[in-house]
N, C-alpha and C. Protein backbone atom coordinates (compact mmCIF):
# COMPACT_ATOMS: atom_id res chain seq x y z
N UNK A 1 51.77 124.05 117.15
CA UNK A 1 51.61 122.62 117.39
C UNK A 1 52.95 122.00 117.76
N UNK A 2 53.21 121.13 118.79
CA UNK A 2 54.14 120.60 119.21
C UNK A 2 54.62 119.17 118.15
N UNK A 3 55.95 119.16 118.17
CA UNK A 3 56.31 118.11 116.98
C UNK A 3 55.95 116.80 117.92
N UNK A 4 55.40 115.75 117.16
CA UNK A 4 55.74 114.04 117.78
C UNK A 4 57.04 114.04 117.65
N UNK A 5 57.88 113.77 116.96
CA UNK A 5 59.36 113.38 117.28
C UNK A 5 59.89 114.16 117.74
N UNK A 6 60.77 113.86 118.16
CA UNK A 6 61.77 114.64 119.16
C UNK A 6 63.10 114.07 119.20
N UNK A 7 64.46 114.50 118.93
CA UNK A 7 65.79 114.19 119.55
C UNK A 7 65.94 114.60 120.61
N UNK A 8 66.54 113.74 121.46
CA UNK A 8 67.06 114.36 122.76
C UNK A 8 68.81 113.80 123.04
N UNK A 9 69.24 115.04 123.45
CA UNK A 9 70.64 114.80 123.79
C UNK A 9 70.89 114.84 125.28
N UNK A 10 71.70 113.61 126.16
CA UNK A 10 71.45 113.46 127.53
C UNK A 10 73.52 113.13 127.62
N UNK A 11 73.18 113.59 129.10
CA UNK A 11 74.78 113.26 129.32
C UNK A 11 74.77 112.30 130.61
N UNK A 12 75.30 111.51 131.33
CA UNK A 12 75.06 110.54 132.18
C UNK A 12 75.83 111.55 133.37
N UNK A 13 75.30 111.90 134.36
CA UNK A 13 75.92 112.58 135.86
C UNK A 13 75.46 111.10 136.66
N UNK A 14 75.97 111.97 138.17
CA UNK A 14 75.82 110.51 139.07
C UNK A 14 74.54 110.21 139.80
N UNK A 15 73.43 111.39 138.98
CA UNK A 15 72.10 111.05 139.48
C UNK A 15 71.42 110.02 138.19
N UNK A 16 72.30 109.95 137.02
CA UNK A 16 71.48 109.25 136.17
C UNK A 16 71.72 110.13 134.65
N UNK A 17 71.27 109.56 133.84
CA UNK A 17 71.28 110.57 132.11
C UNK A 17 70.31 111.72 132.84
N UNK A 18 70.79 112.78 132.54
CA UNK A 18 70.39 114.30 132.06
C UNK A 18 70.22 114.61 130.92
N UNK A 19 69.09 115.10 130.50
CA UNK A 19 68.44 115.57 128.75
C UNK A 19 69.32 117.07 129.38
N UNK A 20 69.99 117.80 127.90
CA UNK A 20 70.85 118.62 128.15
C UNK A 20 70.25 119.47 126.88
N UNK A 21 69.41 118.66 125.73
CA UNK A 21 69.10 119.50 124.84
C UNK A 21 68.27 118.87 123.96
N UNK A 22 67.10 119.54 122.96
CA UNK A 22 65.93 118.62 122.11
C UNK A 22 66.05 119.85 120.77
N UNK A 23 66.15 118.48 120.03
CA UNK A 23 65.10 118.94 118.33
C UNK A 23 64.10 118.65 118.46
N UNK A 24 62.46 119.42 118.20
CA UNK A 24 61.35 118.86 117.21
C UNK A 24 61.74 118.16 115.92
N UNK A 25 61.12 117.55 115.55
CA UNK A 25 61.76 117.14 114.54
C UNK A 25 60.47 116.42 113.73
N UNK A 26 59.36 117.20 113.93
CA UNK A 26 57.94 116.87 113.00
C UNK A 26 57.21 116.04 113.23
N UNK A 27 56.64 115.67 112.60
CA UNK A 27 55.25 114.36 112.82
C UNK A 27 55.54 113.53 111.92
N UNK A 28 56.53 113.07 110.96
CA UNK A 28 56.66 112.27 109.94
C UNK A 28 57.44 111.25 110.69
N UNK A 29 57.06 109.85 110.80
CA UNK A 29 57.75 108.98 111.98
C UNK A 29 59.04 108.83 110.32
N UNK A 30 58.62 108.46 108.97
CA UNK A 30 59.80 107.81 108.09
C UNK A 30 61.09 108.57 108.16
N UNK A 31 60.41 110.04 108.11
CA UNK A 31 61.52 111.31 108.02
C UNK A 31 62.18 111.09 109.19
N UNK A 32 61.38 111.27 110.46
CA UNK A 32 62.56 111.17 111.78
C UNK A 32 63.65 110.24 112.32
N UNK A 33 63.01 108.54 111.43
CA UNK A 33 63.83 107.65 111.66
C UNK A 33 64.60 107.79 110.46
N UNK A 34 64.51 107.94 109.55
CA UNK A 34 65.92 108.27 108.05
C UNK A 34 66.65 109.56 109.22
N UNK A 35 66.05 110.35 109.61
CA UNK A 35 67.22 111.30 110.35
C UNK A 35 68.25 110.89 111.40
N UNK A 36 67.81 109.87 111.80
CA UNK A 36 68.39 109.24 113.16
C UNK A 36 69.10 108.39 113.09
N UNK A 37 68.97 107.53 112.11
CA UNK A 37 69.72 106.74 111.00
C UNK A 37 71.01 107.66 110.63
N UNK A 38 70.51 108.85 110.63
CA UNK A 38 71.90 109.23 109.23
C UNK A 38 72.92 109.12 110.30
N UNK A 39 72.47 109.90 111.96
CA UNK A 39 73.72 110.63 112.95
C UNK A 39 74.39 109.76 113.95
N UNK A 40 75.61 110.42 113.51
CA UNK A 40 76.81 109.58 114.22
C UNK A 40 76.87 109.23 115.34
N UNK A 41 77.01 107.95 115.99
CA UNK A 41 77.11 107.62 116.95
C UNK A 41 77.30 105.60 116.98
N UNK A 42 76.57 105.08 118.17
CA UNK A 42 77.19 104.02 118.10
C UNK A 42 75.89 103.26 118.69
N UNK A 43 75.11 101.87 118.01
CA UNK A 43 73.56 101.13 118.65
C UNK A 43 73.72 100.84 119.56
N UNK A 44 75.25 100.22 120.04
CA UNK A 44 75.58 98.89 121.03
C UNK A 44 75.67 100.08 122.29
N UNK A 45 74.44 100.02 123.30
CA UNK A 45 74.85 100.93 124.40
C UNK A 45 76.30 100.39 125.27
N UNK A 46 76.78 100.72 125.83
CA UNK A 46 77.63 100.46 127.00
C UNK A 46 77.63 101.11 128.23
N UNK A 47 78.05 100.76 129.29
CA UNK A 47 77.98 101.70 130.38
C UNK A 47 78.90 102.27 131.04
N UNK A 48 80.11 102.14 130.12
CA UNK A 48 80.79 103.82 130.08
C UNK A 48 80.75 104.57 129.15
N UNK A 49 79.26 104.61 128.34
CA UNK A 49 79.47 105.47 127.73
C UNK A 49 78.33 107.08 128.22
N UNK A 50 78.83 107.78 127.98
CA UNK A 50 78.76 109.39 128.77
C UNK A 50 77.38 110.10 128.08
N UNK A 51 77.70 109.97 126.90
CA UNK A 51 76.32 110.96 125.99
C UNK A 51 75.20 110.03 125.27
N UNK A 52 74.43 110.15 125.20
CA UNK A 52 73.53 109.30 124.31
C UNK A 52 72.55 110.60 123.58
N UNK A 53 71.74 110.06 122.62
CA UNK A 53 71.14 110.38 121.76
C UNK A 53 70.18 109.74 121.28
N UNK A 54 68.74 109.95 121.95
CA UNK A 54 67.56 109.24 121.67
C UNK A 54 66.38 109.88 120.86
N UNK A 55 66.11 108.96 119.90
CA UNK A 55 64.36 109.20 118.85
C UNK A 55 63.71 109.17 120.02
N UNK A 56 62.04 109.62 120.22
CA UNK A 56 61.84 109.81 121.09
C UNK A 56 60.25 110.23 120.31
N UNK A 57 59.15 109.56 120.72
CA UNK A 57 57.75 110.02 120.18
C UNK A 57 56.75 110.18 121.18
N UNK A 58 56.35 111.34 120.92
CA UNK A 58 55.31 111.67 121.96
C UNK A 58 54.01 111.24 121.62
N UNK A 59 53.30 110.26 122.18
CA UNK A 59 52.05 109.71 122.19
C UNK A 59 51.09 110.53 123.14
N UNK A 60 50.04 111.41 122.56
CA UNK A 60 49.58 112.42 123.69
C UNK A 60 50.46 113.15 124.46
N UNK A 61 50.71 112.72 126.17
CA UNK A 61 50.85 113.73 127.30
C UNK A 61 52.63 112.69 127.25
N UNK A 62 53.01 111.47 126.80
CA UNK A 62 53.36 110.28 127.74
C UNK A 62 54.64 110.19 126.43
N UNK A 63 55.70 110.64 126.98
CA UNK A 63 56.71 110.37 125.31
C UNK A 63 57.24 109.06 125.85
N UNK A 64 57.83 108.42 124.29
CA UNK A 64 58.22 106.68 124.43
C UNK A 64 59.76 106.62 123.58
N UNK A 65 60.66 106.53 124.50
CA UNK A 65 62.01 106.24 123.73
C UNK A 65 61.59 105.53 122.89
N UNK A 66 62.23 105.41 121.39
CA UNK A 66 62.11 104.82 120.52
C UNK A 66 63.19 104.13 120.43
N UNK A 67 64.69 104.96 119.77
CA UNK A 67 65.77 104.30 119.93
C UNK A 67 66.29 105.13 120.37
N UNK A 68 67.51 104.54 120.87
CA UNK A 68 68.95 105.25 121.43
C UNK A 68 70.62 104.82 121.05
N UNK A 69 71.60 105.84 120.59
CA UNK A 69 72.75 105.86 120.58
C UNK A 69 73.35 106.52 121.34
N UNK A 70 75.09 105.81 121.19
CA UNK A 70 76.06 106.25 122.49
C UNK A 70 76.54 107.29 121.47
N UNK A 71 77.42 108.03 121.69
CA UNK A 71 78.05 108.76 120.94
C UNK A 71 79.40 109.46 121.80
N UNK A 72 80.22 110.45 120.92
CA UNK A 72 81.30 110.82 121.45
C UNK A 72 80.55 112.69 121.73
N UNK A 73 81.69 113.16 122.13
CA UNK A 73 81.75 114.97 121.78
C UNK A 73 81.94 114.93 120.50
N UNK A 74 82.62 114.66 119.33
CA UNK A 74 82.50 115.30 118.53
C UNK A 74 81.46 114.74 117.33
N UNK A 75 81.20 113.65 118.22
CA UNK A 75 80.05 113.06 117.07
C UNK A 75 78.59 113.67 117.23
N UNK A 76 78.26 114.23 118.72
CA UNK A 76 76.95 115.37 119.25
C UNK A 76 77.66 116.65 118.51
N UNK A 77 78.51 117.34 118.08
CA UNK A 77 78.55 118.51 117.36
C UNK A 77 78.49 118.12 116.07
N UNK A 78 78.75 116.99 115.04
CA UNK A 78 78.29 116.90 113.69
C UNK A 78 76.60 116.63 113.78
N UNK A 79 76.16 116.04 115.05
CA UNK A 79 74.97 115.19 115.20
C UNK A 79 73.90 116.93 114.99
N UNK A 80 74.41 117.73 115.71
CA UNK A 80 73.53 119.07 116.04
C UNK A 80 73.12 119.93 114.91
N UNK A 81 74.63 119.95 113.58
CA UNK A 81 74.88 120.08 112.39
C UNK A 81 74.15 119.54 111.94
N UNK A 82 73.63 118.20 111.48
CA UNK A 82 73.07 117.52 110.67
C UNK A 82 71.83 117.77 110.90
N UNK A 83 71.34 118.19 112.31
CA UNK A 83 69.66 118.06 112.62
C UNK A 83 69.15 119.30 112.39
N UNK A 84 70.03 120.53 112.75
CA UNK A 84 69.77 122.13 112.23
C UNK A 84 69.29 121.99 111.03
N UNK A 85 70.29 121.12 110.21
CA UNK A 85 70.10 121.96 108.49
C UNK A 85 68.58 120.62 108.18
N UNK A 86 68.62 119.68 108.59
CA UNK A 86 67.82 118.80 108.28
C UNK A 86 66.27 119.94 108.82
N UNK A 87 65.74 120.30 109.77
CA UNK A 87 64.29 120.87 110.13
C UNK A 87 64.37 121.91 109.57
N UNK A 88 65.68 122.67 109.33
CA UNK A 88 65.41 124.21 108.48
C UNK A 88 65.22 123.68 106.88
N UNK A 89 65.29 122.31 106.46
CA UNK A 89 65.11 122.27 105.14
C UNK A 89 63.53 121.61 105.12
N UNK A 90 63.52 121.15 106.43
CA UNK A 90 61.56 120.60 106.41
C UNK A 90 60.75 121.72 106.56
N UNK A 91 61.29 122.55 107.19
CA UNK A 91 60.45 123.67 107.48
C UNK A 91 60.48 124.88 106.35
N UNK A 92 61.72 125.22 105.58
CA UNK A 92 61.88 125.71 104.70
C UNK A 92 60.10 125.40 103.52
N UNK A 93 61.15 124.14 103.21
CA UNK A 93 60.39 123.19 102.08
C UNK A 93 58.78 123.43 102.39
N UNK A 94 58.34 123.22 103.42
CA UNK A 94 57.15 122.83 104.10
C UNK A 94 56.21 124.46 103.61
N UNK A 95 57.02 125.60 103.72
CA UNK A 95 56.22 126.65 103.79
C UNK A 95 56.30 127.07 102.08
N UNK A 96 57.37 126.60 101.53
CA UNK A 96 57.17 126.78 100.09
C UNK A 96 55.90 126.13 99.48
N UNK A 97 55.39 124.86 99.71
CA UNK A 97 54.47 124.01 99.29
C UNK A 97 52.91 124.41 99.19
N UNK A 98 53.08 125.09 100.95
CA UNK A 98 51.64 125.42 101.17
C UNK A 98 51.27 126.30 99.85
C-alpha cells in the first residue's frame, strides 16, 4: 500500500524546483505534520532560496502540497536523519503491535 504522506526534497534548476528525493511517511496526517514540524529549515519562502522541503498528501491519483520549507545543505542532511530514524521507528513499532 502506498503511504498518503509523503516528504519531498526539491532543488530549484533553471527549469523550475526538481523533486530530487521522497519519504513515505504513512497515513497518519498528526504523525506526519509533528514530523515536519520537528525538521530544520525555514516557513518564510524566499526566492533565493535553492532547496525546499514539502508535506505533501496524496488524495487518490492527485497529490496536494500541504506545506513547504526553505532550507540549507546541511539542514536536508539532519532533515534525512531525522525522517530515516522517524519511519524505521513507525514501522518498527507498527509490526511489533500487530
Amino acid at each position: 500500500m502506498e503511504d498518503r504522506f509523503s516528504i519531498l526534497f526539491s532543488l530549484k534548476t533553471p527549469a523550475g524546483f526538481e523533486v530530487f528525493g521522497e519519504f513515505g511517511i504513512g497515513d497518519d496526517r498528526k504523525a506526519a505534520t509533528s514530523l515536519f514540524d520537528s525538521l530544520a529549515g525555514d516557513d518564510q519562502l524566499t526566492a533565493t532560496a535553492l532547496l525546499h522541503i514539502d508535506l505533501v498528501e496524496k488524495d487518490g491519483l492527485l497529490p496536494g502540497r500541504i506545506r513547504t520549507k526553505c532550507c540549507r545543505l546541511e539542514e536536508i542532511a539532519v532533515n534525512c536523519k531525522l525522517i530515516t530514524r522517524e519511519v524505521f521507528r513507525q514501522k518498527t513499532l507498527d509490526n511489533y503491535e500487530e
